[in-house]
C-alpha atoms as a PDB file:
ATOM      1  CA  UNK A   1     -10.185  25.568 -35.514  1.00  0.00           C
ATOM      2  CA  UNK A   2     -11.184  24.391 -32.299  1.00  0.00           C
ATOM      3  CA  UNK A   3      -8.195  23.601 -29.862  1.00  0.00           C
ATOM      4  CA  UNK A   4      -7.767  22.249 -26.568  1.00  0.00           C
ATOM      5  CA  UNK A   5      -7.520  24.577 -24.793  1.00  0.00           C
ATOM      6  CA  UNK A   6     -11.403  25.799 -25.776  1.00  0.00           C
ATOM      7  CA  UNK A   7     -12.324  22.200 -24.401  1.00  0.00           C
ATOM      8  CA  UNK A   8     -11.555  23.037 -20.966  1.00  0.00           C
ATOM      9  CA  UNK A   9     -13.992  23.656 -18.175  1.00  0.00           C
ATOM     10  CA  UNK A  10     -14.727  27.364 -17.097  1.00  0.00           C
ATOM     11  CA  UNK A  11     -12.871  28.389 -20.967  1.00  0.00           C
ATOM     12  CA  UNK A  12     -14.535  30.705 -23.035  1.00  0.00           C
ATOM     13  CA  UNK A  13     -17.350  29.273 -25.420  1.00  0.00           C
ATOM     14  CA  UNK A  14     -16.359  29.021 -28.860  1.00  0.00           C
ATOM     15  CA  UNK A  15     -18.139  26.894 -32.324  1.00  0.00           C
ATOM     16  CA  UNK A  16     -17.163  26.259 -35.727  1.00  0.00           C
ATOM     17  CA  UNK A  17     -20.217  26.648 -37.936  1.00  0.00           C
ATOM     18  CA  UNK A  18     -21.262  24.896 -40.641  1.00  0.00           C
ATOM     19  CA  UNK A  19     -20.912  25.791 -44.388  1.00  0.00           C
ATOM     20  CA  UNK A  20     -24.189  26.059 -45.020  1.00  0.00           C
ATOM     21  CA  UNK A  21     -25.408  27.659 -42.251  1.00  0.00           C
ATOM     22  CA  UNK A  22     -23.178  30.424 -43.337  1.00  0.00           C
ATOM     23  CA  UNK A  23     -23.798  30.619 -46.731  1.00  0.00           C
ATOM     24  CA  UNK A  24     -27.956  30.028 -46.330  1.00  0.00           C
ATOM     25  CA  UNK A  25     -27.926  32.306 -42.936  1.00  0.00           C
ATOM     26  CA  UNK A  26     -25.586  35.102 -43.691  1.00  0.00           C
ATOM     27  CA  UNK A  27     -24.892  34.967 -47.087  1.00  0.00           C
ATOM     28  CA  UNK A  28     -21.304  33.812 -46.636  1.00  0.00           C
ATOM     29  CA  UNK A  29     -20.441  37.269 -44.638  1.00  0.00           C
ATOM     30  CA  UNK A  30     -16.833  36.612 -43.595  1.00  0.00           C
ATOM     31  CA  UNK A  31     -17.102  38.853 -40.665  1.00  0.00           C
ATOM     32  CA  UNK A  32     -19.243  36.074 -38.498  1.00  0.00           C
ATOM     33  CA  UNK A  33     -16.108  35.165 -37.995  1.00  0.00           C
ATOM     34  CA  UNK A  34     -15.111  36.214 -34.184  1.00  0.00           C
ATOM     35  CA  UNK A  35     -18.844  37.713 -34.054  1.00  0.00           C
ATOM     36  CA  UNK A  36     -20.373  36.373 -30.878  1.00  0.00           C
ATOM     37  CA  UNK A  37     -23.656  34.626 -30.875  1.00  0.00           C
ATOM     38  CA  UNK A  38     -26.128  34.068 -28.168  1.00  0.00           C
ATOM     39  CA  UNK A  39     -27.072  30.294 -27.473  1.00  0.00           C
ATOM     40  CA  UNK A  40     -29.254  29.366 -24.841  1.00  0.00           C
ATOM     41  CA  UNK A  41     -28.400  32.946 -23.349  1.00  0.00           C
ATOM     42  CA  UNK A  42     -25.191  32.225 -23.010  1.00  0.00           C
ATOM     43  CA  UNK A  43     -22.849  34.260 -25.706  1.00  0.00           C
ATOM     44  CA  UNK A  44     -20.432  31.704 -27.826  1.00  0.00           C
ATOM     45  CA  UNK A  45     -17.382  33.550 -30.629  1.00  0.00           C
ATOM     46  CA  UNK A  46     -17.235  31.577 -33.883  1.00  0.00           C
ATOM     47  CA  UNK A  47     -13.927  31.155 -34.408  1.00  0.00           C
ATOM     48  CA  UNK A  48     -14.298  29.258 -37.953  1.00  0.00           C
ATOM     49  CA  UNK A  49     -16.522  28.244 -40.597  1.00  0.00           C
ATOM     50  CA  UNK A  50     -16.301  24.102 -41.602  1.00  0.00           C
ATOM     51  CA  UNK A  51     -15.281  22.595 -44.557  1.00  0.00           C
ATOM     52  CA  UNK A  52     -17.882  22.469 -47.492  1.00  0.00           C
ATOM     53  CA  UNK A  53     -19.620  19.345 -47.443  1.00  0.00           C
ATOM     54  CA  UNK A  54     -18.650  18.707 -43.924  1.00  0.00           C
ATOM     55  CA  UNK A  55     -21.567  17.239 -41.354  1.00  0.00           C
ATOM     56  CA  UNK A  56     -20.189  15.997 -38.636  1.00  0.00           C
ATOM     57  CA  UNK A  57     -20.090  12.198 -37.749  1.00  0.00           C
ATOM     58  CA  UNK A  58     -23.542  11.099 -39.149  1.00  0.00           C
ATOM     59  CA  UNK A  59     -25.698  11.938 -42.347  1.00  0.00           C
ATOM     60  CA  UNK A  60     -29.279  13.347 -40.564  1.00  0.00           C
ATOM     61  CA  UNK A  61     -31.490  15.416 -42.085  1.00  0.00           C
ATOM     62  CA  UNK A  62     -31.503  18.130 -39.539  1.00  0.00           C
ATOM     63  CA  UNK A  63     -27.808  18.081 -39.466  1.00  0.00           C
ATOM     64  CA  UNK A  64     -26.040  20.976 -37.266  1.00  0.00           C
ATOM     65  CA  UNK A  65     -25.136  24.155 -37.546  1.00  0.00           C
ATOM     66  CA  UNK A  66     -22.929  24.737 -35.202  1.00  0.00           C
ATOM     67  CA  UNK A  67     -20.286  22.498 -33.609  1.00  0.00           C
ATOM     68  CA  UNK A  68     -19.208  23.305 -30.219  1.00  0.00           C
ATOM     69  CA  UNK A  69     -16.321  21.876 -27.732  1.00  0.00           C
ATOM     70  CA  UNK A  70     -17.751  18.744 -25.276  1.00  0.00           C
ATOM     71  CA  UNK A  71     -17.410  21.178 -22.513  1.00  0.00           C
ATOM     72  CA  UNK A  72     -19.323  23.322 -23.210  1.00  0.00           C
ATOM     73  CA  UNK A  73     -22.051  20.987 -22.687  1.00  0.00           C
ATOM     74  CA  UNK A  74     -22.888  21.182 -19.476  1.00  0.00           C
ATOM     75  CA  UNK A  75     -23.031  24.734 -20.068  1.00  0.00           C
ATOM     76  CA  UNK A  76     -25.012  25.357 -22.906  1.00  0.00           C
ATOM     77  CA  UNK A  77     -27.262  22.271 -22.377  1.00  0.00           C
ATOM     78  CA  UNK A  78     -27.431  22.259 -18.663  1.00  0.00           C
ATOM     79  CA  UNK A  79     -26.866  18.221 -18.750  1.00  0.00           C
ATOM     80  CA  UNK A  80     -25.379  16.126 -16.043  1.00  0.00           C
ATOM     81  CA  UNK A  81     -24.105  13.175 -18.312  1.00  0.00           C
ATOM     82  CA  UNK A  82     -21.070  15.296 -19.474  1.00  0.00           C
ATOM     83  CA  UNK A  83     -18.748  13.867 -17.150  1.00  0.00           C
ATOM     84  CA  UNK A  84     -20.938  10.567 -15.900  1.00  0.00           C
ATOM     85  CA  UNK A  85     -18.691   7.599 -16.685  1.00  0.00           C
ATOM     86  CA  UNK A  86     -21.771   5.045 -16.454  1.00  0.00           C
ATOM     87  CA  UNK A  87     -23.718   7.062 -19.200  1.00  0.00           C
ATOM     88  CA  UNK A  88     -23.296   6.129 -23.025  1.00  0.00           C
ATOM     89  CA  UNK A  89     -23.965   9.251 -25.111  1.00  0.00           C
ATOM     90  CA  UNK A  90     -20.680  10.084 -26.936  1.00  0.00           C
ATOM     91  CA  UNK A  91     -19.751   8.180 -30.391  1.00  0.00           C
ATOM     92  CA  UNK A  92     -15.267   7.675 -30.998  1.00  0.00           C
ATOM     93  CA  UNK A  93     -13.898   8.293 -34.457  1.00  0.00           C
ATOM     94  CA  UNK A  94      -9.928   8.723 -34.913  1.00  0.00           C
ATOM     95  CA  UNK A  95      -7.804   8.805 -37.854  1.00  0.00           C
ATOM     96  CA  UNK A  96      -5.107   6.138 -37.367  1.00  0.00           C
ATOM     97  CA  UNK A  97      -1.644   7.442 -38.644  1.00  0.00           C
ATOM     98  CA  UNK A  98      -0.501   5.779 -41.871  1.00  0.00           C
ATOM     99  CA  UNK A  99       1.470   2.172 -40.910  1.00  0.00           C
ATOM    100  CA  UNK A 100      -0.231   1.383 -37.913  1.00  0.00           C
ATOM    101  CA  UNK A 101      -1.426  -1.830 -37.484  1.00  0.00           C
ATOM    102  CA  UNK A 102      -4.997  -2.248 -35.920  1.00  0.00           C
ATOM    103  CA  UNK A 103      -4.832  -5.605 -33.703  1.00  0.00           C
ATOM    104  CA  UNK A 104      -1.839  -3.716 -31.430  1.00  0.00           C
ATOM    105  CA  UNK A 105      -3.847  -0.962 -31.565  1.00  0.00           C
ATOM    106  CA  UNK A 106      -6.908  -2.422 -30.237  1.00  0.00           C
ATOM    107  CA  UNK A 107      -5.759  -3.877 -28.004  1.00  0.00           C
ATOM    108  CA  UNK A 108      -3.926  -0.552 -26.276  1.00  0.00           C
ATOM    109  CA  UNK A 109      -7.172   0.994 -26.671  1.00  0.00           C
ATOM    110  CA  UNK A 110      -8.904  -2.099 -25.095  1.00  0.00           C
ATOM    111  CA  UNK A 111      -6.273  -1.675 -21.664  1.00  0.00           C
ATOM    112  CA  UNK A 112      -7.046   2.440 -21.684  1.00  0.00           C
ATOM    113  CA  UNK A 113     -10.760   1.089 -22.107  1.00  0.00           C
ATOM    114  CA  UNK A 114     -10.858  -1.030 -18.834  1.00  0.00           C
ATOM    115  CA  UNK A 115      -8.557   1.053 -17.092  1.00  0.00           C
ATOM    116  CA  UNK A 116     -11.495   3.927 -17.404  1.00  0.00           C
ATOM    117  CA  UNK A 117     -14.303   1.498 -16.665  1.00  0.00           C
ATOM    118  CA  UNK A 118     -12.385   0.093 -13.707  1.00  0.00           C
ATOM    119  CA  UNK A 119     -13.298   2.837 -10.832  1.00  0.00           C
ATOM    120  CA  UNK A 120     -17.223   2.691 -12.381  1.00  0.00           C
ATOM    121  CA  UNK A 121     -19.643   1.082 -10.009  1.00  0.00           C
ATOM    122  CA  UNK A 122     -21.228  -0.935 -13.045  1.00  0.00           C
ATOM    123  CA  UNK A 123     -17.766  -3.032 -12.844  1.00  0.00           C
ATOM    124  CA  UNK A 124     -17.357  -2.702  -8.732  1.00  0.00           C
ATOM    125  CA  UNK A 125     -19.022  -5.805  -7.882  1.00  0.00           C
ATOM    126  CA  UNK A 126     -17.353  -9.514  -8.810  1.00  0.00           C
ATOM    127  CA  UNK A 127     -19.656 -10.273 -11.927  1.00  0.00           C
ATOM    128  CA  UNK A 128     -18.664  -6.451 -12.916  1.00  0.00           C
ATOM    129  CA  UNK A 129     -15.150  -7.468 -12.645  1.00  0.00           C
ATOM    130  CA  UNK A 130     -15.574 -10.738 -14.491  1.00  0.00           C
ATOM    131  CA  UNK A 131     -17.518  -8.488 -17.519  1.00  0.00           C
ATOM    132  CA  UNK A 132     -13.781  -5.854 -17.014  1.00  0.00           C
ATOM    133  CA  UNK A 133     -11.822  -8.406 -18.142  1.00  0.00           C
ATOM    134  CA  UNK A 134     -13.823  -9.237 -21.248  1.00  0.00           C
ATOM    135  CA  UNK A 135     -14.100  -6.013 -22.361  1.00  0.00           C
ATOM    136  CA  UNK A 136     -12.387  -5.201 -25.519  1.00  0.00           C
ATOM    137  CA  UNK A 137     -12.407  -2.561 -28.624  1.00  0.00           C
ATOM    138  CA  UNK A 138     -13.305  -3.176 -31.812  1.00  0.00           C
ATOM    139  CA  UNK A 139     -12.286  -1.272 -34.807  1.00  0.00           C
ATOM    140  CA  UNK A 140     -14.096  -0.564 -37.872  1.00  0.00           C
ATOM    141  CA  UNK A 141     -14.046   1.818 -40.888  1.00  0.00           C
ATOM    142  CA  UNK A 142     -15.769   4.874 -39.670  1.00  0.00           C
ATOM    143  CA  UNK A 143     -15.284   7.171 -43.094  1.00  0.00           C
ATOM    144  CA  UNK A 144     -19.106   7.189 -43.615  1.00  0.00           C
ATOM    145  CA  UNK A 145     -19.854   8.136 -40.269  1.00  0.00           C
ATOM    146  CA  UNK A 146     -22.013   6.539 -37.551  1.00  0.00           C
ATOM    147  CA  UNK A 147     -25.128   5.014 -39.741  1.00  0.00           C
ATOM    148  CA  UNK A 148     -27.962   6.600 -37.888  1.00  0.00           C
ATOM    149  CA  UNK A 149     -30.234   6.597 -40.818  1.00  0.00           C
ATOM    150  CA  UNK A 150     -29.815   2.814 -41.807  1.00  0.00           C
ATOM    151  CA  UNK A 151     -30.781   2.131 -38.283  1.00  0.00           C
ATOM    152  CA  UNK A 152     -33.669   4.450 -38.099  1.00  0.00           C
ATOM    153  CA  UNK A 153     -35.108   2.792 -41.317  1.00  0.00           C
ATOM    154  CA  UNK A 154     -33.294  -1.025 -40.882  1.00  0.00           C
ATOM    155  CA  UNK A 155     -36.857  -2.419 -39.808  1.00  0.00           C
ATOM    156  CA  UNK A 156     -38.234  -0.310 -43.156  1.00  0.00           C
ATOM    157  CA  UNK A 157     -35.767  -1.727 -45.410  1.00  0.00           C
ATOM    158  CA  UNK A 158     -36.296  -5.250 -44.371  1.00  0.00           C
ATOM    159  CA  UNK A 159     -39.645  -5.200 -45.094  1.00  0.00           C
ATOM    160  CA  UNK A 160     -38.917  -3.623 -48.004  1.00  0.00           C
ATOM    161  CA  UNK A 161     -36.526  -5.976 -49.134  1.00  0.00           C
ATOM    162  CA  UNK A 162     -38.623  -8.919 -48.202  1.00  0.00           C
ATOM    163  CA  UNK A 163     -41.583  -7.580 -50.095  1.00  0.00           C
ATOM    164  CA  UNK A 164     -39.350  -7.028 -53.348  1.00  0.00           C
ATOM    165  CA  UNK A 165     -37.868 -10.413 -52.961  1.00  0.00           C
ATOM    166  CA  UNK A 166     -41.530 -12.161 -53.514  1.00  0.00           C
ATOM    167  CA  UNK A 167     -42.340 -10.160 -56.099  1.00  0.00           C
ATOM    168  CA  UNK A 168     -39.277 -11.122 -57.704  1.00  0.00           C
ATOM    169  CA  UNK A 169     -40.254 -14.425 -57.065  1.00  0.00           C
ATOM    170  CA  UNK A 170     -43.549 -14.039 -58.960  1.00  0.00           C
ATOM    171  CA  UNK A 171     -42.171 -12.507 -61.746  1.00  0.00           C
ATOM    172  CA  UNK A 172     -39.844 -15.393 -62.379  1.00  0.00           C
ATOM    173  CA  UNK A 173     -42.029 -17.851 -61.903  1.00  0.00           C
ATOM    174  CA  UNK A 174     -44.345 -16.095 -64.482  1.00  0.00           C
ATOM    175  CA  UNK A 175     -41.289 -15.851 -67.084  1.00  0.00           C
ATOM    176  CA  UNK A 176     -40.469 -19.046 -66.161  1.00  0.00           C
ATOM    177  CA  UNK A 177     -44.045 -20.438 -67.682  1.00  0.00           C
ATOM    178  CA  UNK A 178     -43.962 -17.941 -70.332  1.00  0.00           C
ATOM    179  CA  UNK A 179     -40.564 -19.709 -72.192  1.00  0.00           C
ATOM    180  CA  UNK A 180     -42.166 -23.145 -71.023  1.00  0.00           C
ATOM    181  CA  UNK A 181     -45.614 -22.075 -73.163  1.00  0.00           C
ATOM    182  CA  UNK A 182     -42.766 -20.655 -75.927  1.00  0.00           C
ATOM    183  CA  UNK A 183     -40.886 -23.563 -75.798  1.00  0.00           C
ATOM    184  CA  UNK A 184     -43.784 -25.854 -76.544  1.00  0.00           C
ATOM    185  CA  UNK A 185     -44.863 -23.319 -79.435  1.00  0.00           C
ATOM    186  CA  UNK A 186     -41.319 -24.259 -81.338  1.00  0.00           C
ATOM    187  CA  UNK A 187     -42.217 -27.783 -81.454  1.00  0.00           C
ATOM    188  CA  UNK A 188     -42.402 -27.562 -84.989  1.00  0.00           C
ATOM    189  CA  UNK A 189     -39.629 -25.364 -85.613  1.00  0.00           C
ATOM    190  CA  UNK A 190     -37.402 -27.772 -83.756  1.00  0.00           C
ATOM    191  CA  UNK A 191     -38.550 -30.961 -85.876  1.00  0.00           C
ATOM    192  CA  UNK A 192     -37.955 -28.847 -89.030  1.00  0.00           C
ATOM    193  CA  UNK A 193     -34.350 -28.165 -87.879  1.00  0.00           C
ATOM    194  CA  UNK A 194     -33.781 -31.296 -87.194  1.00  0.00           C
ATOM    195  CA  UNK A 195     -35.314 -33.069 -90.259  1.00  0.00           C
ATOM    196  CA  UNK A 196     -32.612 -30.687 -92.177  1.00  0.00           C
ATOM    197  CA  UNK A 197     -29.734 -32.212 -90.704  1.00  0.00           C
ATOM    198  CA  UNK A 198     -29.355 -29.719 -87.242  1.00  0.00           C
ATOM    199  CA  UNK A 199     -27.836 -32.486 -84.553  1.00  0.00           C
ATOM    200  CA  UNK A 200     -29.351 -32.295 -81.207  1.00  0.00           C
ATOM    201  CA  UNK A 201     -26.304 -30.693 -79.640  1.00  0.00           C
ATOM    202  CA  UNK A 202     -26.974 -27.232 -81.821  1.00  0.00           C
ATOM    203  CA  UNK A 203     -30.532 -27.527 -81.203  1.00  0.00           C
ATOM    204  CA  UNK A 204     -29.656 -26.962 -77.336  1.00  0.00           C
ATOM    205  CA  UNK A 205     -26.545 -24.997 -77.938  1.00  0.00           C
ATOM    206  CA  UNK A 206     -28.874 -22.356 -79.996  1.00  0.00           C
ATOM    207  CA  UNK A 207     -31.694 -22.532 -76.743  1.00  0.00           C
ATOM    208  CA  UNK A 208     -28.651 -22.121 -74.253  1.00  0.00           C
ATOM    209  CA  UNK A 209     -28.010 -18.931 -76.625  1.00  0.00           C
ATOM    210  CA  UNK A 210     -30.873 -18.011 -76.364  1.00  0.00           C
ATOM    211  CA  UNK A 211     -31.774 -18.191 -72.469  1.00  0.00           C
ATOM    212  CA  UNK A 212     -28.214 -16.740 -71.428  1.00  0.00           C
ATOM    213  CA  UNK A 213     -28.833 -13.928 -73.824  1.00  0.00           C
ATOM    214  CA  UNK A 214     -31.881 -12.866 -71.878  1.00  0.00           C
ATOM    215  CA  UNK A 215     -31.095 -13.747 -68.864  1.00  0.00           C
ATOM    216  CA  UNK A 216     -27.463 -11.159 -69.019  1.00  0.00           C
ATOM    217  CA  UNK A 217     -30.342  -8.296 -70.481  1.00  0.00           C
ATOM    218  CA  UNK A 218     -32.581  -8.966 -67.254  1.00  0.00           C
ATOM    219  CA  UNK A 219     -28.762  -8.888 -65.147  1.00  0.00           C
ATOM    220  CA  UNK A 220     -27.692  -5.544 -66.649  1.00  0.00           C
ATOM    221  CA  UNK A 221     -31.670  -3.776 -66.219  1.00  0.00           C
ATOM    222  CA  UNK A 222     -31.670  -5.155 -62.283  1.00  0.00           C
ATOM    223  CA  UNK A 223     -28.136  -3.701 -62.027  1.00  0.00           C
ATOM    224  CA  UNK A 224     -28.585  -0.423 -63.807  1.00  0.00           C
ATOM    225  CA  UNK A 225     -31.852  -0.295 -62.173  1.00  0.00           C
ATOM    226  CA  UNK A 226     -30.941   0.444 -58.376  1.00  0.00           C
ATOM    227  CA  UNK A 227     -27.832   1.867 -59.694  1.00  0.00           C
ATOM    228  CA  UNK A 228     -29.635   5.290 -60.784  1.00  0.00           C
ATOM    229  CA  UNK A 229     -31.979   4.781 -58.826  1.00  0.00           C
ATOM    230  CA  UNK A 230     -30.162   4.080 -55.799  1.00  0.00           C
ATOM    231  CA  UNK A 231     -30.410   7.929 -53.949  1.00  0.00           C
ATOM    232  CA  UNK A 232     -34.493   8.385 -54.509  1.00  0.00           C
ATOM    233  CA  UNK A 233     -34.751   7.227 -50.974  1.00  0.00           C
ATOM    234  CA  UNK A 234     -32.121   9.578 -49.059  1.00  0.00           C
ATOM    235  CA  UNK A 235     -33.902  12.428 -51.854  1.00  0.00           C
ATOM    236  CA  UNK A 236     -37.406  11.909 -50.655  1.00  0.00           C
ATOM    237  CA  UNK A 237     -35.731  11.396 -46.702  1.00  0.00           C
ATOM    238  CA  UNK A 238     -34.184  14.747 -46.972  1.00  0.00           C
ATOM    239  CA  UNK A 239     -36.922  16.637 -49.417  1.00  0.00           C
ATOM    240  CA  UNK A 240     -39.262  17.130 -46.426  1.00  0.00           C
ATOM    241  CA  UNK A 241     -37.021  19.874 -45.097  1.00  0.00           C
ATOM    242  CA  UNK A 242     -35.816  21.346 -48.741  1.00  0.00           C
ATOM    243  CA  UNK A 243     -31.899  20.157 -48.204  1.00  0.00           C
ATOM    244  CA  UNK A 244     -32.168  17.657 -51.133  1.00  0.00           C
ATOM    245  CA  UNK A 245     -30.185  20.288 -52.847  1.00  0.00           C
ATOM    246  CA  UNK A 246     -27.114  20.447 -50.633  1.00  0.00           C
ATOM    247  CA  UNK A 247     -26.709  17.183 -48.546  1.00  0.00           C
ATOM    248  CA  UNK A 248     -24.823  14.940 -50.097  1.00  0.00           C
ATOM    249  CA  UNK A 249     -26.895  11.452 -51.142  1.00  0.00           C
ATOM    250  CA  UNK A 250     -23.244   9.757 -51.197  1.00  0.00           C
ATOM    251  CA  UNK A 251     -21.086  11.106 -48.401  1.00  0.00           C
ATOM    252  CA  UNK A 252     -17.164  10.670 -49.310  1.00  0.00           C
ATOM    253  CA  UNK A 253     -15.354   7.490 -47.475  1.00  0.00           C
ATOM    254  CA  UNK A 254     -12.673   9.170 -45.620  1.00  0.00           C
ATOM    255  CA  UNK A 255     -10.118   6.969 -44.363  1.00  0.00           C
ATOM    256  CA  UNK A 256     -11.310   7.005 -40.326  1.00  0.00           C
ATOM    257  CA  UNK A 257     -11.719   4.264 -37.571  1.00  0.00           C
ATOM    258  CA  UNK A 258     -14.705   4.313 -35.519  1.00  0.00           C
ATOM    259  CA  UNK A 259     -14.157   2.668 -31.681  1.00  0.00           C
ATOM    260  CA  UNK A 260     -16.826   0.387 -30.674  1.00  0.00           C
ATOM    261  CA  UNK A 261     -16.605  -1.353 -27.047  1.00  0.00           C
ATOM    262  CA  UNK A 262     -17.956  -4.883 -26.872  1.00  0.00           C
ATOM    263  CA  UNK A 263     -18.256  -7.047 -23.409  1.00  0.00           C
END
């Protein structure tokens, strides 16, 4: 929808906009397409509408509603950073075409990388220089988008998971005494079994039963558990601001890259 030419300095300003803006705003009117809207005073022409269940690069709960060209930027936003090569504001993610390999292909992007950074004035002086040549990309799976949320809520989630593990702790050790205090209960079960002719080897084989039996019921109740239960968090994240109804708990994996530079 958006072409290159619309990502051009001094071009007119154009946006896609989102799904659900346009079905929630204007009722899924097709003529906002070509309308012009006003942004900032300045008037932008939608020339499309996304893709359902389209969001951009990141899952947020106050996700966009309109996606405009970089260039327009400096326009519409009045910032200086647009064009500032020692500014990092602008997130990388590429579809790689089918039977590329990745190593060649970082390291191309690694040479384009250094050749960008080379006239900066963060790499102008000789420790700069020596930091250049270290530079290289890295390439990971970027279909789920850049993980904003897990790193707005990582220090949550630790604490979370650090509180859960203890009182997983607790609760084993108090099943743990339980079958001890049951075990010593069956003292005279086990004599009685064995003063009819059980061997010793059944006598463990039937506990081993027994103890792997409910130990696979505990396994499949922790793993169903946080199965269905596995969205409550992103649900009460994006309930605040009534979305839980159309943002997607479990955004698809596209196949994507996502370019990270590492010195």
């Amino acid at each position: 929808m958006l072409l290159d030419a619309d990502d051009v300095a001094g071009a007119p300003l154009t946006a896609v906009m989102s799904y659900e803006a346009w079905q929630h705003e204007f009722a899924g009117d097709a003529a906002v397409v070509g309308s012009t809207f006003w942004v900032n005073t300045k008037p932008v022409t939608v020339v499309g509408i996304a893709p359902k269940g389209f969001y951009g690069d990141r899952m947020s709960s106050t996700p966009p509603e309109f996606y405009l060209p970089i260039e327009s930027m400096p326009v519409l936003a009045n910032v200086p950073y647009v064009h500032d090569p020692d500014t990092n504001w602008l997130y990388i993610i590429g579809r790689v075409k089918p039977g590329v390999a990745i190593a060649p292909l970082q390291q191309k992007i690694g040479g384009l990388v250094r050749q960008a950074f080379a006239p900066s004035k963060n790499f102008s002086s000789k420790d700069g220089k020596e930091l250049l040549g270290r530079t290289h990309v890295v390439l990971t799976p970027g279909g789920a988008g850049i993980e904003e949320l897990q790193k707005e809520y990582a220090s949550h989630l630790h604490l979370l998971m650090w509180v859960a593990s203890l009182v997983l702790l607790i609760a084993c050790a108090n099943i743990a005494n339980l079958l001890l205090v049951r075990g010593m209960g069956r003292n005279a079960e086990m004599s009685v079994r064995t003063a009819l002719g059980a061997t010793r080897g059944r006598v463990v084989r039937q506990l081993l039963t027994e103890s792997v039996l409910l130990a696979g019921m505990g396994g499949i109740a922790g793993w169903r558990l946080p199965t269905q239960g596995r969205g409550c968090c992103s649900c009460l994240r994006f309930q605040e601001r009534g979305m839980s109804q159309w943002m997607p708990i479990h955004p698809s994996r596209l196949s994507g890259l996502r370019l990270a530079c590492r010195c």
